[in-house]
N, C-alpha and C. Protein backbone atom coordinates (compact mmCIF):
# COMPACT_ATOMS: atom_id res chain seq x y z
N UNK A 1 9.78 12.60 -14.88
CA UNK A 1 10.89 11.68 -14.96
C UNK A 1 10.95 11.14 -16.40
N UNK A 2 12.25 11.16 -16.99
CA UNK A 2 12.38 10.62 -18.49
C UNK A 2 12.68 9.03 -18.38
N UNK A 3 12.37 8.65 -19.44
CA UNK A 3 11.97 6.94 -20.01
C UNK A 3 13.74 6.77 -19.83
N UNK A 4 14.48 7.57 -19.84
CA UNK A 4 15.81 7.25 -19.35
C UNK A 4 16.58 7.15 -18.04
N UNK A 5 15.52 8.21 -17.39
CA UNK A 5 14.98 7.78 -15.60
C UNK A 5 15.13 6.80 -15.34
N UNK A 6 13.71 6.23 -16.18
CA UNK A 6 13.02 4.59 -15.66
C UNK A 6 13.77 3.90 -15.56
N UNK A 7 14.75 3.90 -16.92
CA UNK A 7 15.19 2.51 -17.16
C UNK A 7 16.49 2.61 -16.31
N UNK A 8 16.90 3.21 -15.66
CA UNK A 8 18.32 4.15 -15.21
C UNK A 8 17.55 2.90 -13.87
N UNK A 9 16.54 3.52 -13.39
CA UNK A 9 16.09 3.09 -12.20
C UNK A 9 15.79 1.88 -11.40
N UNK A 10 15.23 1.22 -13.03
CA UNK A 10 15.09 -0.07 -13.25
C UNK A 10 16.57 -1.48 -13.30
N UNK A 11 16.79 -0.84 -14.06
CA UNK A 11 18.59 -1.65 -13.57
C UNK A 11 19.21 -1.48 -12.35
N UNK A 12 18.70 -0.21 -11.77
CA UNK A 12 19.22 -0.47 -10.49
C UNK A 12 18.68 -1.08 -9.39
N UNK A 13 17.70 -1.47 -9.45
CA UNK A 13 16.51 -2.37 -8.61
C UNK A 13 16.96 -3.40 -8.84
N UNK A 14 16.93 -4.04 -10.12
CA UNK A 14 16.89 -5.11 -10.58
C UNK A 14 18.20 -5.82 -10.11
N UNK A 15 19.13 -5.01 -10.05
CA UNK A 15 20.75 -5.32 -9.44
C UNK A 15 20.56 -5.57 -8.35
N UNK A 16 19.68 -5.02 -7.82
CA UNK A 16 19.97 -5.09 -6.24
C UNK A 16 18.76 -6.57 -5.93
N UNK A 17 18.47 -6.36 -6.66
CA UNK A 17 17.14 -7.89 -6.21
C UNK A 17 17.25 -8.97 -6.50
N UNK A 18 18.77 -9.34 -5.40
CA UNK A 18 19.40 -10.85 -5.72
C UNK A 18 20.31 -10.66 -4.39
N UNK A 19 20.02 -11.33 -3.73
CA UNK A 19 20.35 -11.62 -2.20
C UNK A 19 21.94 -11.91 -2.50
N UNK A 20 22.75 -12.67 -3.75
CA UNK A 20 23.82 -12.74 -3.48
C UNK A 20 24.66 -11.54 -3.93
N UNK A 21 23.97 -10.79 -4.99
CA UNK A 21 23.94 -9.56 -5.57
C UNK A 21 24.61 -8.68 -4.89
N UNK A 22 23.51 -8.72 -3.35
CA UNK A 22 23.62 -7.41 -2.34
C UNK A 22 24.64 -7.75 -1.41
N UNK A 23 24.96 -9.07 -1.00
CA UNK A 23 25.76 -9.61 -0.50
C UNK A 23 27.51 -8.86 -1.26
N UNK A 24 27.83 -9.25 -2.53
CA UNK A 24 28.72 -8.52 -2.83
C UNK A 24 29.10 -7.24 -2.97
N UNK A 25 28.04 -6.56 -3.29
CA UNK A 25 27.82 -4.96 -2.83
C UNK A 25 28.41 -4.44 -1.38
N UNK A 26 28.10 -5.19 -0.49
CA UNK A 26 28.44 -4.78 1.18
C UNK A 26 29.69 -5.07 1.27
N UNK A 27 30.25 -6.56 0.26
CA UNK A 27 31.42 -6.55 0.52
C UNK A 27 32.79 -5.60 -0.22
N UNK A 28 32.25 -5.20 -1.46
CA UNK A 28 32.59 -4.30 -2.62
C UNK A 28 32.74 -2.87 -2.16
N UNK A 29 31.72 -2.51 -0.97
CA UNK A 29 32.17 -1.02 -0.40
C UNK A 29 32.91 -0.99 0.71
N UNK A 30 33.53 -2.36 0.95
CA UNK A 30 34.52 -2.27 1.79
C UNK A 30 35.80 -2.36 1.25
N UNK A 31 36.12 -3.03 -0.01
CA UNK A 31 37.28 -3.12 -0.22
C UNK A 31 37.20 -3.74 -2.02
N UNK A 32 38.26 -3.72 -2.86
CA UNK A 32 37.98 -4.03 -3.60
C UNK A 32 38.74 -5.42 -3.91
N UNK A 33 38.14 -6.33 -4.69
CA UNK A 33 37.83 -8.01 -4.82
C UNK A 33 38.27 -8.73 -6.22
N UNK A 34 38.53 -9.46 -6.55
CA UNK A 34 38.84 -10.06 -7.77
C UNK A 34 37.21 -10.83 -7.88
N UNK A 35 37.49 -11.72 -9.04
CA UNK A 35 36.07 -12.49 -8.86
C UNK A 35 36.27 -13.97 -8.28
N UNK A 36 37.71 -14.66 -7.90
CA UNK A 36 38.03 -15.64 -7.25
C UNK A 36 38.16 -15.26 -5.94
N UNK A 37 38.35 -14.18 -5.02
CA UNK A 37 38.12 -14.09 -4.12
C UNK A 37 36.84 -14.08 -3.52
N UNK A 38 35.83 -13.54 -4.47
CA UNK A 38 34.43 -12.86 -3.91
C UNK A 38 33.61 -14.36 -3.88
N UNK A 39 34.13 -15.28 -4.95
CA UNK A 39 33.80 -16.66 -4.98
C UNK A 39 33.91 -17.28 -3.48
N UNK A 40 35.19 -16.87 -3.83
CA UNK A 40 35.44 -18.21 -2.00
C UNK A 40 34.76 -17.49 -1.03
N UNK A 41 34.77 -16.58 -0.61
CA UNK A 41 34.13 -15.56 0.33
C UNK A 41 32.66 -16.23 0.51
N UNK A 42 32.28 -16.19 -1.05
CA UNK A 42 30.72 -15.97 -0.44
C UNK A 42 30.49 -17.59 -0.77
N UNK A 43 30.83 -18.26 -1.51
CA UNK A 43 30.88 -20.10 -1.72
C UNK A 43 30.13 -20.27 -2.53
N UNK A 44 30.60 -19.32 -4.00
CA UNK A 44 29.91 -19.64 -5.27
C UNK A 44 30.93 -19.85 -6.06
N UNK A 45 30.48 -20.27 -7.41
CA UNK A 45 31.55 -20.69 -8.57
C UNK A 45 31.55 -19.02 -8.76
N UNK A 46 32.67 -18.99 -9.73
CA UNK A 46 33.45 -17.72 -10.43
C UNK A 46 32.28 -17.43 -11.37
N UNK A 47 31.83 -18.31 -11.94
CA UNK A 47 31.01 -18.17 -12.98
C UNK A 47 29.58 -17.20 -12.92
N UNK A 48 28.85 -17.62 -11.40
CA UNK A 48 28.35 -16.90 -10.93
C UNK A 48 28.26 -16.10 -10.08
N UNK A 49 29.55 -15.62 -9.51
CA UNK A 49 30.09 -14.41 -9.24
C UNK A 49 30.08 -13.40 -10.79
N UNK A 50 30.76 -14.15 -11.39
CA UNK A 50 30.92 -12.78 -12.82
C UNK A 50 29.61 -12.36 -13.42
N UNK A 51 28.55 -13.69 -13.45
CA UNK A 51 27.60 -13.27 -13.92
C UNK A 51 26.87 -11.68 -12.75
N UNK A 52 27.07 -12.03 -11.56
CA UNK A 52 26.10 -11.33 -10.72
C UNK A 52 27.12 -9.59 -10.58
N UNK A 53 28.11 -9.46 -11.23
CA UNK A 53 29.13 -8.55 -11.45
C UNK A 53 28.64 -8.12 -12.40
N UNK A 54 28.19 -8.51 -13.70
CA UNK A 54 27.77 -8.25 -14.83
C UNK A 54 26.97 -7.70 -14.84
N UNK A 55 25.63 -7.78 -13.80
CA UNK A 55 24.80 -6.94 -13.77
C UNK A 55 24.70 -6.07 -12.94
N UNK A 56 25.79 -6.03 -11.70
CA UNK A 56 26.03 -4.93 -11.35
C UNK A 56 26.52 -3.92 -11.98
N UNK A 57 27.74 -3.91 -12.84
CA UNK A 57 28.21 -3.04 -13.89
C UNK A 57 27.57 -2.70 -14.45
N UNK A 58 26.50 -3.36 -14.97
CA UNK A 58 25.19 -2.44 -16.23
C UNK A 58 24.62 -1.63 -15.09
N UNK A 59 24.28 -1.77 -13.72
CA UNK A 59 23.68 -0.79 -13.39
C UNK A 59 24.54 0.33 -12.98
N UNK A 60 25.70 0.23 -12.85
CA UNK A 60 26.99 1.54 -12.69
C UNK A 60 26.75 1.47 -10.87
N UNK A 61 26.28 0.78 -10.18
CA UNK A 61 26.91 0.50 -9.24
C UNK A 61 28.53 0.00 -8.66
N UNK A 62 28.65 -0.48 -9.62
CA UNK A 62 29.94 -1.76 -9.66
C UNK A 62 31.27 -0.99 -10.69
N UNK A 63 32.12 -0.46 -9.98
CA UNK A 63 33.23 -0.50 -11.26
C UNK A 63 34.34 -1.30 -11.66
N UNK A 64 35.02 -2.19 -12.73
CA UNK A 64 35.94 -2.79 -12.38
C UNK A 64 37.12 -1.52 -13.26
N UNK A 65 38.59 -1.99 -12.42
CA UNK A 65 39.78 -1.81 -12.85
C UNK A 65 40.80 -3.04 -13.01
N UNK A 66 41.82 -2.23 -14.45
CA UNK A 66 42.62 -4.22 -14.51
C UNK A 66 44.10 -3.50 -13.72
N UNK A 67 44.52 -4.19 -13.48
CA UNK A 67 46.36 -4.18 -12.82
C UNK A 67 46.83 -5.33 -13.31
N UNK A 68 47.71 -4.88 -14.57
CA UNK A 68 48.40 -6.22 -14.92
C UNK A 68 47.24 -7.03 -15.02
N UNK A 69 47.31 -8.98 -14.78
CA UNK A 69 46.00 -9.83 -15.00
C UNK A 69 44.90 -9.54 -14.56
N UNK A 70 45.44 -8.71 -13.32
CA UNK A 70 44.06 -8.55 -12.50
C UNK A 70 42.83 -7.94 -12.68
N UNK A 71 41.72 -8.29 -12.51
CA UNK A 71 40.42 -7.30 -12.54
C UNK A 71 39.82 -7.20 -11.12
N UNK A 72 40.00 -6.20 -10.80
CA UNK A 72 39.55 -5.58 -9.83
C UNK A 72 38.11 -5.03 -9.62
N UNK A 73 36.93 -5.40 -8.73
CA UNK A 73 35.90 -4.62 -8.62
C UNK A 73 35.41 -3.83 -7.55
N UNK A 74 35.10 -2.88 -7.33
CA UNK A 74 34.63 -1.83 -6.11
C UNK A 74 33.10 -1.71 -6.28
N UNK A 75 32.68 -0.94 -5.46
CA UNK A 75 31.24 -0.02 -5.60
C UNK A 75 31.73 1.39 -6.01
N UNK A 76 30.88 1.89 -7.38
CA UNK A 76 31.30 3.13 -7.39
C UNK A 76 30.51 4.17 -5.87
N UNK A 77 30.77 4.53 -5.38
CA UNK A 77 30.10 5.64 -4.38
C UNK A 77 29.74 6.70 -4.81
N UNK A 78 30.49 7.48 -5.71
CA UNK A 78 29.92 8.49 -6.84
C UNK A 78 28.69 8.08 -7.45
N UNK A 79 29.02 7.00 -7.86
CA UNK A 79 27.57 6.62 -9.06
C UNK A 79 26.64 7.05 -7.46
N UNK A 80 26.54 6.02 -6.73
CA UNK A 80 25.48 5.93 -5.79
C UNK A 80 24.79 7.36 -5.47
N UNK A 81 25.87 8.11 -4.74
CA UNK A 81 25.17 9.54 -4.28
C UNK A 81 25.01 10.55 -5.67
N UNK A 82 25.62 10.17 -6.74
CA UNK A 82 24.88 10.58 -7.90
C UNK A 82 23.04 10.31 -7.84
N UNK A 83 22.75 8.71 -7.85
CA UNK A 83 21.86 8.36 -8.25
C UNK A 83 20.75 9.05 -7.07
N UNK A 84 21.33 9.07 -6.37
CA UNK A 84 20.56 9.47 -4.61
C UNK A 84 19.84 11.10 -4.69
N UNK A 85 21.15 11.90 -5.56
CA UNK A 85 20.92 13.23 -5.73
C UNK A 85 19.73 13.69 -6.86
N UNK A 86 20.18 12.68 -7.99
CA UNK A 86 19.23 13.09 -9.12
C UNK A 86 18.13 12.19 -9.80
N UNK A 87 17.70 11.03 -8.96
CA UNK A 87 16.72 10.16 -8.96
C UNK A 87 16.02 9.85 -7.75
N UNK A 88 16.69 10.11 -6.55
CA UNK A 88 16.15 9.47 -5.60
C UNK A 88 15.45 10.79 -5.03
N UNK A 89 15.04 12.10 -5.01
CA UNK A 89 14.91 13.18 -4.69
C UNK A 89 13.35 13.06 -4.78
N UNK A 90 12.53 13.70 -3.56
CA UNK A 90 10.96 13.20 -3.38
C UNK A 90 10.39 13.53 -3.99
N UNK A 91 10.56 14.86 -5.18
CA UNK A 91 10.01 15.05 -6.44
C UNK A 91 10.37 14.19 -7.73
N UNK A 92 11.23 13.47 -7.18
CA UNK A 92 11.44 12.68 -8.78
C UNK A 92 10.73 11.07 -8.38
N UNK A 93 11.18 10.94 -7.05
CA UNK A 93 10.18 9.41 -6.77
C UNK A 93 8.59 9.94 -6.87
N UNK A 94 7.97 10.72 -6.83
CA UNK A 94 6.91 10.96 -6.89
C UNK A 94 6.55 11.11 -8.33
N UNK A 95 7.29 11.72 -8.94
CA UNK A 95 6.88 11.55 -10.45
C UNK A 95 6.66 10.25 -10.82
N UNK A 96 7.33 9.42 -9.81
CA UNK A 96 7.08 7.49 -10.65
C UNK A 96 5.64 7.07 -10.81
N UNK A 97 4.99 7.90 -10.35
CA UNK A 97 3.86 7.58 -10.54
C UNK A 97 2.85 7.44 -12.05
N UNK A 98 3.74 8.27 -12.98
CA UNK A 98 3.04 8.53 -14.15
C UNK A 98 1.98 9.31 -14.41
N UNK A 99 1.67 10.09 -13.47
CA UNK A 99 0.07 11.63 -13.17
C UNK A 99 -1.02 10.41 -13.14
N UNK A 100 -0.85 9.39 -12.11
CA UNK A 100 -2.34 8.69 -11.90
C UNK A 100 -2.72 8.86 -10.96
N UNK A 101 -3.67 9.61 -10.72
CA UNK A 101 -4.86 10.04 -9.41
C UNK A 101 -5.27 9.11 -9.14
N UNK A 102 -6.14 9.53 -8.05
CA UNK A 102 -6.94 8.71 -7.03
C UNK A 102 -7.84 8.78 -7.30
N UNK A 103 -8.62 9.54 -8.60
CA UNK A 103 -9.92 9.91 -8.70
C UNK A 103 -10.82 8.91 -8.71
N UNK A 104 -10.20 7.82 -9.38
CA UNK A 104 -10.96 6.55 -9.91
C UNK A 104 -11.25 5.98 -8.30
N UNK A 105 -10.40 5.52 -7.64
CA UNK A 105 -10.67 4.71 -6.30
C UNK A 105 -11.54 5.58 -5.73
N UNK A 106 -11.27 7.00 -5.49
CA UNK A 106 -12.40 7.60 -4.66
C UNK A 106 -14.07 7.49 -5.30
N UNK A 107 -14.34 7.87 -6.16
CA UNK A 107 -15.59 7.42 -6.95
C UNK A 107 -16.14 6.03 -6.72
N UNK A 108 -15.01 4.97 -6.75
CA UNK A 108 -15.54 3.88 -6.37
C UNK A 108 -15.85 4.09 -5.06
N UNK A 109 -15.09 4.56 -3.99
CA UNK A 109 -15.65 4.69 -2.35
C UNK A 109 -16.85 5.42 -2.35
N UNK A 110 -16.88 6.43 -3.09
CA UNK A 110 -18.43 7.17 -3.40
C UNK A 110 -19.78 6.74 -3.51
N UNK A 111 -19.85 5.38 -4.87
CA UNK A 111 -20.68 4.73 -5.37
C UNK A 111 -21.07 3.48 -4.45
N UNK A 112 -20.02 3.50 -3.23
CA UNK A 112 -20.04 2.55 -2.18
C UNK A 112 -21.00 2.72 -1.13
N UNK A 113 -20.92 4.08 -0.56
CA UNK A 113 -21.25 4.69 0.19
C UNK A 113 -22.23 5.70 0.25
N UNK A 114 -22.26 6.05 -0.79
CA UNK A 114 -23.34 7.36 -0.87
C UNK A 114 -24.64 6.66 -2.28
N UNK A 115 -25.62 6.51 -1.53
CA UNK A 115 -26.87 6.63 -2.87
C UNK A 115 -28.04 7.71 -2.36
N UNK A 116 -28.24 8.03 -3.89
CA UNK A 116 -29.39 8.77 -4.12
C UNK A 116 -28.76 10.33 -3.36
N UNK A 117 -27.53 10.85 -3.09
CA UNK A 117 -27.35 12.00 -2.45
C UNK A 117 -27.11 11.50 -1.18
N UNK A 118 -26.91 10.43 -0.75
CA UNK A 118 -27.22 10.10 1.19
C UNK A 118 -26.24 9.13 1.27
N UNK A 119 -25.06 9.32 2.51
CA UNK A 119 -24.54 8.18 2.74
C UNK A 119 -25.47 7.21 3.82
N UNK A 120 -25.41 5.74 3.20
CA UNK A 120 -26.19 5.21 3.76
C UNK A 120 -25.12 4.02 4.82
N UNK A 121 -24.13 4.18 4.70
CA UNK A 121 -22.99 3.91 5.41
C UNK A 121 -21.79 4.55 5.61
N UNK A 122 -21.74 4.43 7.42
CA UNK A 122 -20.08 5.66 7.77
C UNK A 122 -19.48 4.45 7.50
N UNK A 123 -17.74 4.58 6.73
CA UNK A 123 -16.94 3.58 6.37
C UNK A 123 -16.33 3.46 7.56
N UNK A 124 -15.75 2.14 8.04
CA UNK A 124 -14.94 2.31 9.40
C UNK A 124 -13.75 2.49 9.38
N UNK A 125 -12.91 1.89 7.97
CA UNK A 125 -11.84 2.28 7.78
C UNK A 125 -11.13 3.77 7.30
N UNK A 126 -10.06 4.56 8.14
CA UNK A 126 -9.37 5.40 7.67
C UNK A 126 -9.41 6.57 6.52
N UNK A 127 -9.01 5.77 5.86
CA UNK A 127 -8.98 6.64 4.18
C UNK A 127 -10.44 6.54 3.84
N UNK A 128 -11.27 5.26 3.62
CA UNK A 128 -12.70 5.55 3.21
C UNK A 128 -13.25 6.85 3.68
N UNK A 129 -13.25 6.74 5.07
CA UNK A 129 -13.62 7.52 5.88
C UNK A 129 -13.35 8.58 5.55
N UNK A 130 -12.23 9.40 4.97
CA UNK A 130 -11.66 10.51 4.27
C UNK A 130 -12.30 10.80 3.10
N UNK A 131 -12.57 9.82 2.63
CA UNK A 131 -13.31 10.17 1.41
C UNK A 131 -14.90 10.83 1.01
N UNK A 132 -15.46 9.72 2.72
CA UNK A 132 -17.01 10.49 2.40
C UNK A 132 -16.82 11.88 2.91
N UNK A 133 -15.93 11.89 4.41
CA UNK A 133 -15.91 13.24 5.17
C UNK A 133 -15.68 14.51 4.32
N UNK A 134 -14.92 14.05 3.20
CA UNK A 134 -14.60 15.11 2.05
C UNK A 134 -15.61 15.17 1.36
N UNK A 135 -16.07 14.33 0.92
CA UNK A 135 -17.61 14.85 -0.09
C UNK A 135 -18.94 15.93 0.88
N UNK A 136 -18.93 15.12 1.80
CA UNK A 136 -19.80 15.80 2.90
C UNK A 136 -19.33 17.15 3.22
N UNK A 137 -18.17 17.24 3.39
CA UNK A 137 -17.25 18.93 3.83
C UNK A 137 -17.73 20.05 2.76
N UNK A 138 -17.44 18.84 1.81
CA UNK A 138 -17.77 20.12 0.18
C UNK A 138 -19.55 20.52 0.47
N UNK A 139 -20.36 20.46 1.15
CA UNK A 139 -21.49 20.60 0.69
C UNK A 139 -21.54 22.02 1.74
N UNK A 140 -20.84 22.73 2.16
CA UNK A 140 -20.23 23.58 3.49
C UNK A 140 -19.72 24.91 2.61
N UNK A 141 -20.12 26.10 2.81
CA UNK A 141 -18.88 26.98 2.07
C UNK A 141 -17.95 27.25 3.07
N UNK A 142 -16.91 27.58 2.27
CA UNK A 142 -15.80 28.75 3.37
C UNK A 142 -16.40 29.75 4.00
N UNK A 143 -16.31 30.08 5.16
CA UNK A 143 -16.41 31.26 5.61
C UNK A 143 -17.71 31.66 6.41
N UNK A 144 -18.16 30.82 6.19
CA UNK A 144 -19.64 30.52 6.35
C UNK A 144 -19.58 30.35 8.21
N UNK A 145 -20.21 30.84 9.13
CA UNK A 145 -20.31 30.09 10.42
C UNK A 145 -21.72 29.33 10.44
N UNK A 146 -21.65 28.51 10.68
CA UNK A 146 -22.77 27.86 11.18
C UNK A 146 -23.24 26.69 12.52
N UNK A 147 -24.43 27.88 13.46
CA UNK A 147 -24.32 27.40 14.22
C UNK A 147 -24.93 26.08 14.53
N UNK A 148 -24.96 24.87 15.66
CA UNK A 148 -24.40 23.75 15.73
C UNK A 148 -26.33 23.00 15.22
N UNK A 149 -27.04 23.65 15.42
CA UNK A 149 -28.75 23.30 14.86
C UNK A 149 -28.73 23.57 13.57
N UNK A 150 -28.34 23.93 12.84
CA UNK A 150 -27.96 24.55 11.28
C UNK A 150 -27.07 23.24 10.81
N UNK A 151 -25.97 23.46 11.25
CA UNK A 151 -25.09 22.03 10.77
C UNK A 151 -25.69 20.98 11.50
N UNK A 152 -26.15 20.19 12.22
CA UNK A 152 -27.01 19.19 12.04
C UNK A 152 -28.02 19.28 10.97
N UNK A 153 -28.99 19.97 10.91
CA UNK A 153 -30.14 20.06 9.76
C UNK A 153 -29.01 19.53 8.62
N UNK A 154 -28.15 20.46 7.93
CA UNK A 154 -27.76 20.14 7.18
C UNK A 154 -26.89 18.37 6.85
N UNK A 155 -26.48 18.29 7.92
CA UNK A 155 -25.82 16.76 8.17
C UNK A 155 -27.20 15.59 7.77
N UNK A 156 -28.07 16.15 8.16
CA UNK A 156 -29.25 15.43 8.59
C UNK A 156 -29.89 15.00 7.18
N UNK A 157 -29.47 15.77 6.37
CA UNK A 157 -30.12 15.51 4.59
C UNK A 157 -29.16 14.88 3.98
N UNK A 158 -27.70 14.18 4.54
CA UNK A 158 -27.04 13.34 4.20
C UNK A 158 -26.73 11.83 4.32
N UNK A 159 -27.02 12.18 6.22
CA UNK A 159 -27.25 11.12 6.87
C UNK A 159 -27.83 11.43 8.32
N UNK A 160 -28.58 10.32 8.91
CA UNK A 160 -29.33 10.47 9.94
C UNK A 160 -28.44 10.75 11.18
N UNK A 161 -27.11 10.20 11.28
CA UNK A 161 -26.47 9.76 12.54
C UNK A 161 -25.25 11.64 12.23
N UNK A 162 -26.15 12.65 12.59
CA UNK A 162 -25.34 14.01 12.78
C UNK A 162 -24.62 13.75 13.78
N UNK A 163 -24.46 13.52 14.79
CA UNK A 163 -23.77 13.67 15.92
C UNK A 163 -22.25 13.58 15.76
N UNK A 164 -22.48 11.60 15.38
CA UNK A 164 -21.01 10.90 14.76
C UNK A 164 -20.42 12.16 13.60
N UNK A 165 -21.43 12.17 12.35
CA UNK A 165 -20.37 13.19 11.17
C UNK A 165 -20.05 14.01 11.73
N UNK A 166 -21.07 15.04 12.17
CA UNK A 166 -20.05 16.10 12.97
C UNK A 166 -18.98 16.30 13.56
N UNK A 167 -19.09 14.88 14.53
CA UNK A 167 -17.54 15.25 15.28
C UNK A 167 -16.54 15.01 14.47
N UNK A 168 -16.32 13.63 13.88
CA UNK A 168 -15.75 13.38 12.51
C UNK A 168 -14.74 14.72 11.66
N UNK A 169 -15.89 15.56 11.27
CA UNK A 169 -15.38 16.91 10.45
C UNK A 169 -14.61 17.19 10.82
N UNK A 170 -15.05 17.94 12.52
CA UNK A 170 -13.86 18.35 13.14
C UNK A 170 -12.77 17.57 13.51
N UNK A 171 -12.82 16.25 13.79
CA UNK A 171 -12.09 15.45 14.23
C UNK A 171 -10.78 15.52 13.15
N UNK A 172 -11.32 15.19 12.06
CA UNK A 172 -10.72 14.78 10.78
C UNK A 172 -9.95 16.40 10.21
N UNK A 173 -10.28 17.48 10.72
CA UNK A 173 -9.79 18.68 10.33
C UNK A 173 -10.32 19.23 9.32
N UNK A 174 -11.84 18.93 8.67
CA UNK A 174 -12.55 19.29 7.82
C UNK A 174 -13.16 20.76 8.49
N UNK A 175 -13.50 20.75 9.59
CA UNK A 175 -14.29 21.97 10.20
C UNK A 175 -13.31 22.24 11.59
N UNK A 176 -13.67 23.37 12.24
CA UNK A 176 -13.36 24.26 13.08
C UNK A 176 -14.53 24.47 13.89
N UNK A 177 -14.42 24.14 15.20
CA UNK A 177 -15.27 24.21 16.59
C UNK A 177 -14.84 25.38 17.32
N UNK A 178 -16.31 26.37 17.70
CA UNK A 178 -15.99 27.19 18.91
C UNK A 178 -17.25 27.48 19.73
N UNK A 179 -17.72 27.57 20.84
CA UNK A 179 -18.49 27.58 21.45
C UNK A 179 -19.84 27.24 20.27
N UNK A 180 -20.38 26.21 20.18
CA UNK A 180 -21.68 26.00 19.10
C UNK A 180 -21.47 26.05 17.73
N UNK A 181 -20.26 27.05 17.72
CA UNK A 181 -20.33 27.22 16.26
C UNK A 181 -19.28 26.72 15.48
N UNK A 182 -19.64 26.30 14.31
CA UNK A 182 -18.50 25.63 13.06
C UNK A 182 -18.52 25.99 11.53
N UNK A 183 -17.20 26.02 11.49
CA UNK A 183 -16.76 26.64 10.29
C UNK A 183 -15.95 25.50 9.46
N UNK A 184 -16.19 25.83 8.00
CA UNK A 184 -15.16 25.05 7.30
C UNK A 184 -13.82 25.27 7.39
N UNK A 185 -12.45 24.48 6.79
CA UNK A 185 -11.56 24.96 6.90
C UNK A 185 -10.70 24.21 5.80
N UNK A 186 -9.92 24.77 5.08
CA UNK A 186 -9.17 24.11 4.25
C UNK A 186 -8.15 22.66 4.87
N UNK A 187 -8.85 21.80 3.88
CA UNK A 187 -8.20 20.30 4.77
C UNK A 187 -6.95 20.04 3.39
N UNK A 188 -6.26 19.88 4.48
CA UNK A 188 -4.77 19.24 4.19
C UNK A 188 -4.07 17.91 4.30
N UNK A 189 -3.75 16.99 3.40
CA UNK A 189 -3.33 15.38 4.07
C UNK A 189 -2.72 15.75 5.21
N UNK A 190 -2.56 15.11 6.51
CA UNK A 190 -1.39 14.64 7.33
C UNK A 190 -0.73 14.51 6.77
N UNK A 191 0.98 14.54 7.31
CA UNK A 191 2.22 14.53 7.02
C UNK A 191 2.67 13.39 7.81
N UNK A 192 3.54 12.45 7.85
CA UNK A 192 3.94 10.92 8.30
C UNK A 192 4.99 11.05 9.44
């Protein structure tokens, strides 16, 4: 996303994050308004009606037209499903991120949980929980079967309580169960 993205993005938030703001917006895509009408309507001075117009227009939400004295304002709808098409798209909200991983928080859940090679606590929460189950998964190759006295031993040089991790793995979709035996398996986030 370009620094012309942001700021594209940013005015448009910022427009919208004023309760009387949004208020004229709902009324603006219904019909179009002078700024003495939108006044009495909503039971503000003109003054701050125009001001809260003003910054709708910088964000190109808002268009006005004149007729004779009049100034007229609408919602553009173009702008909108413009902005919807080429900003709001789950690869471009995801770029808002700026490429900052998780690496850092997980390390901290690491240094939480695991000393000397051994978790010395299962996390109870969720995502923690994702985090050791993943460090623990990695110590597993692909392809590998191993049957269910084998993967305990091995559980067992991590942490004492095999039973719980084990099911966990599988639970969590780290491993694959079939009569005794378990396999790794490529883990994937859930989807919402």
């Amino acid at each position: 996303m370009t620094e012309r993205d942001i700021d594209t993005l940013l005015k448009f938030f910022k427009a919208l994050a004023n309760e009387n703001r949004l208020k004229i917006v709902g009324i603006l895509s219904k019909r179009e308004c002078g700024v003495g009408e939108l006044a009495t309507t909503l039971g503000l001075e003109e003054s701050t009606v125009s001001h809260h117009l003003t910054k709708l227009k910088e964000s190109g939400i808002v268009r006005m037209r004149v007729i004779r004295n009049d100034h007229l304002h609408r919602v553009d709808i173009n702008e909108l499903l413009s902005l919807q098409r080429d900003l709001f798209s789950s690869e471009r909200v995801a770029a808002l991120d700026g490429g900052t991983t998780f690496e850092a928080w997980e390390q901290k859940i690491l240094k939480s949980f695991i000393r000397d090679s051994r978790i010395h606590a299962i996390p109870v929460g969720y995502k923690k929980k994702l985090v050791i189950l993943k460090w623990l998964a990695d110590k597993f190759e692909m392809g590998i079967k191993y049957p269910e006295k084998q993967l305990n031993a091995i559980i067992n040089t991590y942490h004492e309580d095999h039973a719980t991790l084990r099911r966990y793995m599988v639970d969590f979709g780290f491993m694959k169960r079939e009569e005794g035996i378990y396999w790794r398996i490529d883990w994937a986030m859930p989807e919402f």
